[in-house]
Protein backbone atom coordinates (compact mmCIF):
# COMPACT_ATOMS: atom_id res chain seq x y z
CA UNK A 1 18.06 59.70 -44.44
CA UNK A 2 18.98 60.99 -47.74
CA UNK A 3 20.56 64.83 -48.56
CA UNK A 4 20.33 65.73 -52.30
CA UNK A 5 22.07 69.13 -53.80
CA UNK A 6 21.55 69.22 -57.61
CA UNK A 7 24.63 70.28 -59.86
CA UNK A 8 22.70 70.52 -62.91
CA UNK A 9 19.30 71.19 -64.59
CA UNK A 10 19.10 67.32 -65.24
CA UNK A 11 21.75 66.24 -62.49
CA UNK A 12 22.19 65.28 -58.79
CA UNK A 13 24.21 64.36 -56.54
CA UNK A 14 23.17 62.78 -53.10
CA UNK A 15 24.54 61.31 -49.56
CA UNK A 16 22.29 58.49 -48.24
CA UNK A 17 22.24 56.85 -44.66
CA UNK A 18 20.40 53.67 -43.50
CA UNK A 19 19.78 52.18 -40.13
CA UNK A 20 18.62 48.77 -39.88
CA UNK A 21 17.72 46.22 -36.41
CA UNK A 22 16.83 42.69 -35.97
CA UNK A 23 16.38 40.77 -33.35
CA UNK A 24 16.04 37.29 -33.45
CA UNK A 25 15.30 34.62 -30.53
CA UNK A 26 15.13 31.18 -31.29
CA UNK A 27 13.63 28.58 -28.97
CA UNK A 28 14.27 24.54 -29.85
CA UNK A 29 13.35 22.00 -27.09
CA UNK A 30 14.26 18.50 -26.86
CA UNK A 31 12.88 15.76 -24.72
CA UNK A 32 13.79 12.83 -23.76
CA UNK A 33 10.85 10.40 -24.29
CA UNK A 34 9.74 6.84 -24.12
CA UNK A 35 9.34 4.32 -27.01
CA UNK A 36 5.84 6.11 -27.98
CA UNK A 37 7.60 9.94 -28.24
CA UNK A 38 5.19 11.31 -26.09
CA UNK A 39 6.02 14.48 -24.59
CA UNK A 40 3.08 14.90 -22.82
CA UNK A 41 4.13 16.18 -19.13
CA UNK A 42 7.76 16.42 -19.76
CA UNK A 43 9.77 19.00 -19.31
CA UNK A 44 12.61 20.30 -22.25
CA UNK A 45 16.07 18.83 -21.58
CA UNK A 46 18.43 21.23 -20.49
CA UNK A 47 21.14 19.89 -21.86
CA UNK A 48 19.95 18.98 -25.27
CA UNK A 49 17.76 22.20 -25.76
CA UNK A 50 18.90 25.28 -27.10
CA UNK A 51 17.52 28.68 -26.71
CA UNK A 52 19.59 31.65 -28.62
CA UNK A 53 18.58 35.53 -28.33
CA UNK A 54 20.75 37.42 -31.16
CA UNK A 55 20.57 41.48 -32.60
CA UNK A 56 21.75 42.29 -35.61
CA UNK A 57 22.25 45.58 -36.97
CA UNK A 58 23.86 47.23 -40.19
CA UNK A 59 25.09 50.44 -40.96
CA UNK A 60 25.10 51.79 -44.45
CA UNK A 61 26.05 55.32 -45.91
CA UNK A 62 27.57 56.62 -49.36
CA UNK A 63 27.19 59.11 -52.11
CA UNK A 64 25.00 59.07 -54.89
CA UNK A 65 24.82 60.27 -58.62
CA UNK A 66 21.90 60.92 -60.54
CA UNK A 67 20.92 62.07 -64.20
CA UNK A 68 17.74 62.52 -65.81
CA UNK A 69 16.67 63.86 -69.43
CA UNK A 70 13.15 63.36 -70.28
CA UNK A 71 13.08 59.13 -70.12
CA UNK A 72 16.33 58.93 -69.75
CA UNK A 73 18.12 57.75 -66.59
CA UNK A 74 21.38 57.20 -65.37
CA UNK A 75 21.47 56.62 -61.41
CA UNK A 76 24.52 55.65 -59.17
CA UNK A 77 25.35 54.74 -55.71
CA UNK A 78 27.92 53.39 -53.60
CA UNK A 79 27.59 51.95 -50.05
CA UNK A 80 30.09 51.42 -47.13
CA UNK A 81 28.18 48.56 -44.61
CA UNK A 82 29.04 47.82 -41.62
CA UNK A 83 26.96 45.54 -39.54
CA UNK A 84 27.38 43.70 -36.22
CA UNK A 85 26.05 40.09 -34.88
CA UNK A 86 25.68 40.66 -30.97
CA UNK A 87 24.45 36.73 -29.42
CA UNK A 88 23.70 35.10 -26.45
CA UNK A 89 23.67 31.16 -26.79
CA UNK A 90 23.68 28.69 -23.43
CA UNK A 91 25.36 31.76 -21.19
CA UNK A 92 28.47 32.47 -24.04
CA UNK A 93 28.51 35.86 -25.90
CA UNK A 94 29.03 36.22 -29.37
CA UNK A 95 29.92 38.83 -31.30
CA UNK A 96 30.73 39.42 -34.87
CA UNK A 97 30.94 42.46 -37.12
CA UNK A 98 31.43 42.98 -40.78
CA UNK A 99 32.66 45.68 -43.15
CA UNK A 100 31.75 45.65 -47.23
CA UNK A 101 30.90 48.17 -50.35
CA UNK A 102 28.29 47.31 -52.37
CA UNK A 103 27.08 49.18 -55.18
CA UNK A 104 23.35 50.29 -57.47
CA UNK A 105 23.59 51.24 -60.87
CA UNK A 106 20.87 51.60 -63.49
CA UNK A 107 20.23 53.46 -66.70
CA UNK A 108 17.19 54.02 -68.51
CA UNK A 109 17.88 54.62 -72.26
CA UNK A 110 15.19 55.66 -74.68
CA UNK A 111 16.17 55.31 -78.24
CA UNK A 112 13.11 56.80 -79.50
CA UNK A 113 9.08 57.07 -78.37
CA UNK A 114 8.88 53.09 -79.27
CA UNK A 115 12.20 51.44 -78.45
CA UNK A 116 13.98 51.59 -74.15
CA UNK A 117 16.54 49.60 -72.54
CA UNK A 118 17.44 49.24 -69.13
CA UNK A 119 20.12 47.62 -67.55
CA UNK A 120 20.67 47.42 -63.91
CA UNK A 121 23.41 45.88 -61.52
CA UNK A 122 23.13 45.60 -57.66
CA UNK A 123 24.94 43.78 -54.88
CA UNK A 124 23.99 42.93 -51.34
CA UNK A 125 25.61 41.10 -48.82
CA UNK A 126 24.41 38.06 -46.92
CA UNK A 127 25.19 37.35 -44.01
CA UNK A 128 24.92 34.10 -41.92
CA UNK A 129 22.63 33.79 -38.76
CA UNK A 130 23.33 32.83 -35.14
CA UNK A 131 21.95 29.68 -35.97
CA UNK A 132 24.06 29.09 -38.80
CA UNK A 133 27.31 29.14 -36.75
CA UNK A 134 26.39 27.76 -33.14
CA UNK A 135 28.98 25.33 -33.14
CA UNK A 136 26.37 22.75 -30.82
CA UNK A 137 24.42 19.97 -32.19
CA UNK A 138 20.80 21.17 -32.72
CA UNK A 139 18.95 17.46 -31.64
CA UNK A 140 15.48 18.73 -31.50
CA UNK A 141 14.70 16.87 -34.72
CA UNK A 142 16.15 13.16 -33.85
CA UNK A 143 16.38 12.18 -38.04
CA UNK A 144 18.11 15.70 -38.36
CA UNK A 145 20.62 16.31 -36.64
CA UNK A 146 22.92 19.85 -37.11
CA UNK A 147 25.58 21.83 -36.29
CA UNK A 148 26.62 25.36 -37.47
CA UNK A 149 29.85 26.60 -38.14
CA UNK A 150 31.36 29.38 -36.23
CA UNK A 151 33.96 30.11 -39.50
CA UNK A 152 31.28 31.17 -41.41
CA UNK A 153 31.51 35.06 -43.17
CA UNK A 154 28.87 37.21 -45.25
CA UNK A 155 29.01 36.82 -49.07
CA UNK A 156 28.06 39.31 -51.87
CA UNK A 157 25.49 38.63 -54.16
CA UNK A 158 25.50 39.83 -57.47
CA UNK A 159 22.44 41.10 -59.66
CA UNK A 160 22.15 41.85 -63.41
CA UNK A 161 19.04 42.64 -65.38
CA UNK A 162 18.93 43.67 -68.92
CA UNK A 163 15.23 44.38 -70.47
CA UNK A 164 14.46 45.53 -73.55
CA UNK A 165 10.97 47.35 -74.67
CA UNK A 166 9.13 48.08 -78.16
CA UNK A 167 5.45 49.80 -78.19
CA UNK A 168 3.87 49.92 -81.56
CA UNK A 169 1.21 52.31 -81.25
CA UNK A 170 0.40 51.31 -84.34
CA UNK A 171 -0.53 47.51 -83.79
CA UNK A 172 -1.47 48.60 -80.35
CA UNK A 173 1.31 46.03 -79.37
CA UNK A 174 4.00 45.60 -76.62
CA UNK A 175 6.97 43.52 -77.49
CA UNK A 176 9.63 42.82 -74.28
CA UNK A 177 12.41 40.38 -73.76
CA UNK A 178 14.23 40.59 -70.27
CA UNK A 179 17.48 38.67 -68.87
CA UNK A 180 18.64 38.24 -65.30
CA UNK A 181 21.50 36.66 -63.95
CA UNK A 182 22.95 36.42 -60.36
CA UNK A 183 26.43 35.91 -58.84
CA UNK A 184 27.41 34.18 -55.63
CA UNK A 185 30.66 33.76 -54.83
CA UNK A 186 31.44 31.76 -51.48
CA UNK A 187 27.27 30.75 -50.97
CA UNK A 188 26.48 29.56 -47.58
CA UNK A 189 25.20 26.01 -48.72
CA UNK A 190 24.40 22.91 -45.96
CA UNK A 191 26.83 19.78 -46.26
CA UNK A 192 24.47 16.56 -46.10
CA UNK A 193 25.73 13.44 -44.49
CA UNK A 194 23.54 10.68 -44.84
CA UNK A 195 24.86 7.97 -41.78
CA UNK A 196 22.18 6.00 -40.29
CA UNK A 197 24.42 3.33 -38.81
CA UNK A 198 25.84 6.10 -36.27
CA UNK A 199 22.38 7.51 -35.02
């Protein structure tokens, strides 16, 4: 949903809201087999299988600005998020939720007919999965085993782009040279131990 009022011949101002599900389920069986692995007429191990059903969903409204003379562009927009992690894993509830700002900004500048620039910045927020903070050994794969952890919190990524256009009508030529970095403070990485002697 999105409610625009303009404020000027080349302005606007705007109030945005967004609405967003998922749900996940996640089904990993483990058997316990002979020395040739077969599975064949088994049934999953109750105790070693997992089976998770999680919903996720996320909230997001805030105000927007935007400006706009002939190709040139300014647009802004803030965000208030708040999303929630409802999960059922072996019979125990959990439940998270999450509150964050994140932010869209772009401007289109055109110097002349031949030369633009834009330059954008973003952020959005990640968020771990049920998965990724079961605290329960996941042992369907026997030469990988995991665990999540339940500490885990969303982090907010960081986008920049920078691109700079020429057209030569002329030469019938298009000259552009773009950069892009990213920030992620406090990424969600996986911590590898290699430990053959204990499996």
């Amino acid at each position: 949903f999105t409610y625009t009022e303009p404020v000027s011949k080349n302005s606007q101002v705007s109030i945005q809201y967004r609405f967003d599900m998922e749900d996940q389920d996640i089904n990993k069986e483990a058997y316990i087999t002979g020395a040739d692995f077969n599975i064949a007429g088994l049934q999953p191990d109750a105790s070693l299988s997992l089976f998770t059903d999680s919903r996720t969903m996320e909230h997001r409204v805030g105000p927007g600005y935007r400006y706009a003379k002939g190709k040139n562009t300014v647009v802004a927009n803030v965000y208030y998020q708040h999303s929630t992690l409802d999960g059922l894993v072996k019979g125990e509830n959990i439940k998270r939720s999450y509150d964050h700002v994140t932010y869209f900004l772009m401007t289109n500048a055109a110097f002349n007919p031949q030369n633009t620039l834009r330059v954008s910045a973003t952020s959005e927020i990640k968020a771990p999965s049920l998965w990724q903070m079961i605290d329960i050994y996941d042992v369907s794969n026997s030469q990988y085993l995991s665990c999540g952890n339940p500490d885990l919190r969303p982090y907010t990524e960081h986008n920049y782009f920078v691109r700079y256009t020429n057209l030569s009508t002329r030469k019938g030529t298009t000259f552009m040279i773009m950069a892009k970095a990213m920030l992620r403070p406090d990424y969600i990485g996986t911590d590898i131990v290699y430990s053959p002697e204990t499996i």
